[in-house]
N, C-alpha and C. Protein backbone atom coordinates (compact mmCIF):
# COMPACT_ATOMS: atom_id res chain seq x y z
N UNK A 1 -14.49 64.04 -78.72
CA UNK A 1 -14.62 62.60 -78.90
C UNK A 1 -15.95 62.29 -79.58
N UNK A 2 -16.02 61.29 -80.30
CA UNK A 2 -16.99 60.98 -81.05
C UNK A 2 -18.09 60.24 -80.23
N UNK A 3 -19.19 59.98 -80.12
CA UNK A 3 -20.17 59.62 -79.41
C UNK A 3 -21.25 58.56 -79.87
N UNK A 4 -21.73 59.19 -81.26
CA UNK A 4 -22.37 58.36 -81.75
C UNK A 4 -22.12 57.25 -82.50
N UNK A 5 -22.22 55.88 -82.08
CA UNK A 5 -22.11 54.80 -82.84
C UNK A 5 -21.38 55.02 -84.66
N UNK A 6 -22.40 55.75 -85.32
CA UNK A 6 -22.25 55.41 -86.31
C UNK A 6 -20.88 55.92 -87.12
N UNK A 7 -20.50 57.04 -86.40
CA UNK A 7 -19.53 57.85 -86.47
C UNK A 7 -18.11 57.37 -86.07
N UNK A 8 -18.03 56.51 -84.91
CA UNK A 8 -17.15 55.43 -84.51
C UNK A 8 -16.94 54.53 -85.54
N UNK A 9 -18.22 54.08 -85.82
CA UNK A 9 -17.60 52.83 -86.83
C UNK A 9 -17.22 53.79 -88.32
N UNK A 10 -17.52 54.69 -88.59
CA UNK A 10 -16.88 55.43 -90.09
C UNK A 10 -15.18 55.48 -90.16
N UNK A 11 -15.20 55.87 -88.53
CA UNK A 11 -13.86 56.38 -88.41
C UNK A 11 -12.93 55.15 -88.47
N UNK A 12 -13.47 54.00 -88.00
CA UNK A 12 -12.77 52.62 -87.37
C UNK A 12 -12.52 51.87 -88.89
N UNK A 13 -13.83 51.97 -89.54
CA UNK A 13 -13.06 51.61 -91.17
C UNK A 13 -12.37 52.23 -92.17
N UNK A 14 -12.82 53.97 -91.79
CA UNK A 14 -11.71 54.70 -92.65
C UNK A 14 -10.02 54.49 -92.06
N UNK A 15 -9.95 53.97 -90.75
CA UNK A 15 -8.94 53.92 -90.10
C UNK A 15 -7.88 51.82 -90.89
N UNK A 16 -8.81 51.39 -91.57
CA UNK A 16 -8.45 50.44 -91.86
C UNK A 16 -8.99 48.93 -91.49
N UNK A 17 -9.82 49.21 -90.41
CA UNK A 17 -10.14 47.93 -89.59
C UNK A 17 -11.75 47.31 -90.09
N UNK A 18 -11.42 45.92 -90.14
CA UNK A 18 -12.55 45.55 -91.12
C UNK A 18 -13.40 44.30 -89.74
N UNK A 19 -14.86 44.59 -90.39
CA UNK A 19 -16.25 44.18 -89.50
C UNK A 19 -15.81 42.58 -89.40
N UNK A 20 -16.19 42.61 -88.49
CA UNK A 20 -15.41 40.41 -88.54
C UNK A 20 -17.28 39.98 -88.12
N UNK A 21 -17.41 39.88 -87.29
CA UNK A 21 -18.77 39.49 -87.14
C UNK A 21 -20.00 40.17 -86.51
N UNK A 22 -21.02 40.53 -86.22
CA UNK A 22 -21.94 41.03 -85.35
C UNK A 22 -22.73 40.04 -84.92
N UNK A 23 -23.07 40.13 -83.52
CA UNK A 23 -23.92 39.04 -82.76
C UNK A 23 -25.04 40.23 -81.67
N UNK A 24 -25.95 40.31 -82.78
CA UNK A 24 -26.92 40.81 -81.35
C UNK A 24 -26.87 42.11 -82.05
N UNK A 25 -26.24 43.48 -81.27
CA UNK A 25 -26.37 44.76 -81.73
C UNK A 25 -24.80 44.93 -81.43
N UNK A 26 -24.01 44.22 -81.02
CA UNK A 26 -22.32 44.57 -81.08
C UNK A 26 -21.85 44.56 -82.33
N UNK A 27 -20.67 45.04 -83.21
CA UNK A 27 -20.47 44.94 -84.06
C UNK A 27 -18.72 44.63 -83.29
N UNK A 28 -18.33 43.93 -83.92
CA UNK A 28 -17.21 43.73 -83.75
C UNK A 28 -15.92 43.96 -84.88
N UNK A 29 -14.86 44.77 -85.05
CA UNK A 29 -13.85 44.88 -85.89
C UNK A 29 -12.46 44.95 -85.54
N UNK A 30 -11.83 44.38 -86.76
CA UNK A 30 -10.36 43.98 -86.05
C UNK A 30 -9.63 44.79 -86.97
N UNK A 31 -8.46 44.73 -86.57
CA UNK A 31 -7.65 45.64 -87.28
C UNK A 31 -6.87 45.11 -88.24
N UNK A 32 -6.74 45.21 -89.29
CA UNK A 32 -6.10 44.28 -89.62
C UNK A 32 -4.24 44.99 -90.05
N UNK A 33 -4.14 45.68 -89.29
CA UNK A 33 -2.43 46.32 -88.76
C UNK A 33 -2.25 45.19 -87.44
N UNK A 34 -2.87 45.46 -86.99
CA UNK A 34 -2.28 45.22 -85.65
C UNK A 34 -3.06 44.15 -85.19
N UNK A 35 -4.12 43.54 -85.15
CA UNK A 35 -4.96 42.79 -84.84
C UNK A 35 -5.78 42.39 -83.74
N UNK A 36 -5.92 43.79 -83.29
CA UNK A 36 -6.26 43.92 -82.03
C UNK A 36 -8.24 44.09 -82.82
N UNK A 37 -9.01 44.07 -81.72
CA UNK A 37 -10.40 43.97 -81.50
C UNK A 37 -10.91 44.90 -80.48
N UNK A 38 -11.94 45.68 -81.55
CA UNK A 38 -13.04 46.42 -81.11
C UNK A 38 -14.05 46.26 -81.21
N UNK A 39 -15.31 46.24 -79.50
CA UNK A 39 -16.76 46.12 -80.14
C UNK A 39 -17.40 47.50 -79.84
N UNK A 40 -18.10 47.80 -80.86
CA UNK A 40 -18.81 48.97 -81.01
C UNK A 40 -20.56 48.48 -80.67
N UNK A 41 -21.29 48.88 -79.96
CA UNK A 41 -22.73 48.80 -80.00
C UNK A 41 -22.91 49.57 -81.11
N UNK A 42 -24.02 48.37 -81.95
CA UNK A 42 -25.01 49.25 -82.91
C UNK A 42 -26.12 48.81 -83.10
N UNK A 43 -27.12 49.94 -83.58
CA UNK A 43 -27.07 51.63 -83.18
C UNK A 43 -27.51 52.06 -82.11
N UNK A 44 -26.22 52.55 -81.93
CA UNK A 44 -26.56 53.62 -80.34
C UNK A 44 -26.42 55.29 -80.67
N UNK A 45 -26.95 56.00 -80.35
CA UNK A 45 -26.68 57.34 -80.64
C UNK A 45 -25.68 58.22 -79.75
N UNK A 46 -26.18 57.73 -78.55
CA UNK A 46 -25.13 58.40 -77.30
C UNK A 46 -24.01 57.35 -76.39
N UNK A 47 -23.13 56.90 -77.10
CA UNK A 47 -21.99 55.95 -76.52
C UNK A 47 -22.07 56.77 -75.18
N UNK A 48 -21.52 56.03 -73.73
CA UNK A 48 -21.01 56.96 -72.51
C UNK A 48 -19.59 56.68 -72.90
N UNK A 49 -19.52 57.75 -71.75
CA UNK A 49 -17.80 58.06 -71.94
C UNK A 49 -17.25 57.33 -71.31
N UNK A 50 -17.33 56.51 -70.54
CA UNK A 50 -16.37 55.11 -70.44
C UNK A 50 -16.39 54.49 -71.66
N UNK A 51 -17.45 54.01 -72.39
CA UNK A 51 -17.28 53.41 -73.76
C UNK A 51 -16.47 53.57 -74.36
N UNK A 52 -16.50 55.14 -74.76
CA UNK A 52 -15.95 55.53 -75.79
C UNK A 52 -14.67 55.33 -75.60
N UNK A 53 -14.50 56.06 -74.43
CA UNK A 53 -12.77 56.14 -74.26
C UNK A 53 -11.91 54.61 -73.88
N UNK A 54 -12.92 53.58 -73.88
CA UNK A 54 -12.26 52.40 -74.28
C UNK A 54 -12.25 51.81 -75.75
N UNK A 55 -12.91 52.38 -76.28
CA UNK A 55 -13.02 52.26 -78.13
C UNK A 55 -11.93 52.95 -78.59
N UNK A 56 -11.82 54.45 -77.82
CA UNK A 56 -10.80 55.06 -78.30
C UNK A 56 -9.30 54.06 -77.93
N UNK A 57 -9.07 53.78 -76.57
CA UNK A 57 -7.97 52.86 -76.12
C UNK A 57 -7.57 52.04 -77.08
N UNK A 58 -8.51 51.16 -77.37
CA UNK A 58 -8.48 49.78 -78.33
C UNK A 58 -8.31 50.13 -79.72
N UNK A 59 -8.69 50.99 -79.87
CA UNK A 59 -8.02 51.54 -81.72
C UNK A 59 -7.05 52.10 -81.82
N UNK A 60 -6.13 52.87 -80.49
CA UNK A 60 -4.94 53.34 -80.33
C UNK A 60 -4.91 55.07 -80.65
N UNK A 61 -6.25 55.55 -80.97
CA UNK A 61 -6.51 57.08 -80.87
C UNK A 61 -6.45 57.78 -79.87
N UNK A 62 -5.80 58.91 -80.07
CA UNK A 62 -5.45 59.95 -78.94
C UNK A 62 -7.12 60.69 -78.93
N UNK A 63 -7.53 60.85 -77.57
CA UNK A 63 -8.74 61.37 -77.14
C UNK A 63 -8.89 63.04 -77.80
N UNK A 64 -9.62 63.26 -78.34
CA UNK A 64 -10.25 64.97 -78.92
C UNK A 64 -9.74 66.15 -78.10
């Protein structure tokens, strides 16, 4: 599973889903398939693994 912030969000726009707003250090992106919403903290280097594996949930990726 991916961990670091920045790497999440590479994957989340190569995956199709585009940045809608950031407030603070969240970045927020929606999908624009499905239209569901993900917030990513940025920059963080070490997401925890509850995070992640709700980033993973919300983008619909099967865990590593």
């Amino acid at each position: 599973m991916l961990t670091n912030s920045r790497d999440v969000i590479r994957r989340l726009e190569r995956d199709g889903w585009t940045l809608v707003r950031v407030t603070g250090s969240h970045h927020v992106f929606k999908s624009t398939i499905s239209g569901k919403t993900v917030v990513v903290p940025h920059p963080k280097k070490d997401l925890g693994k509850g995070l992640v594996r709700a980033i993973y949930k919300g983008a619909g990726w099967k865990p590593d």
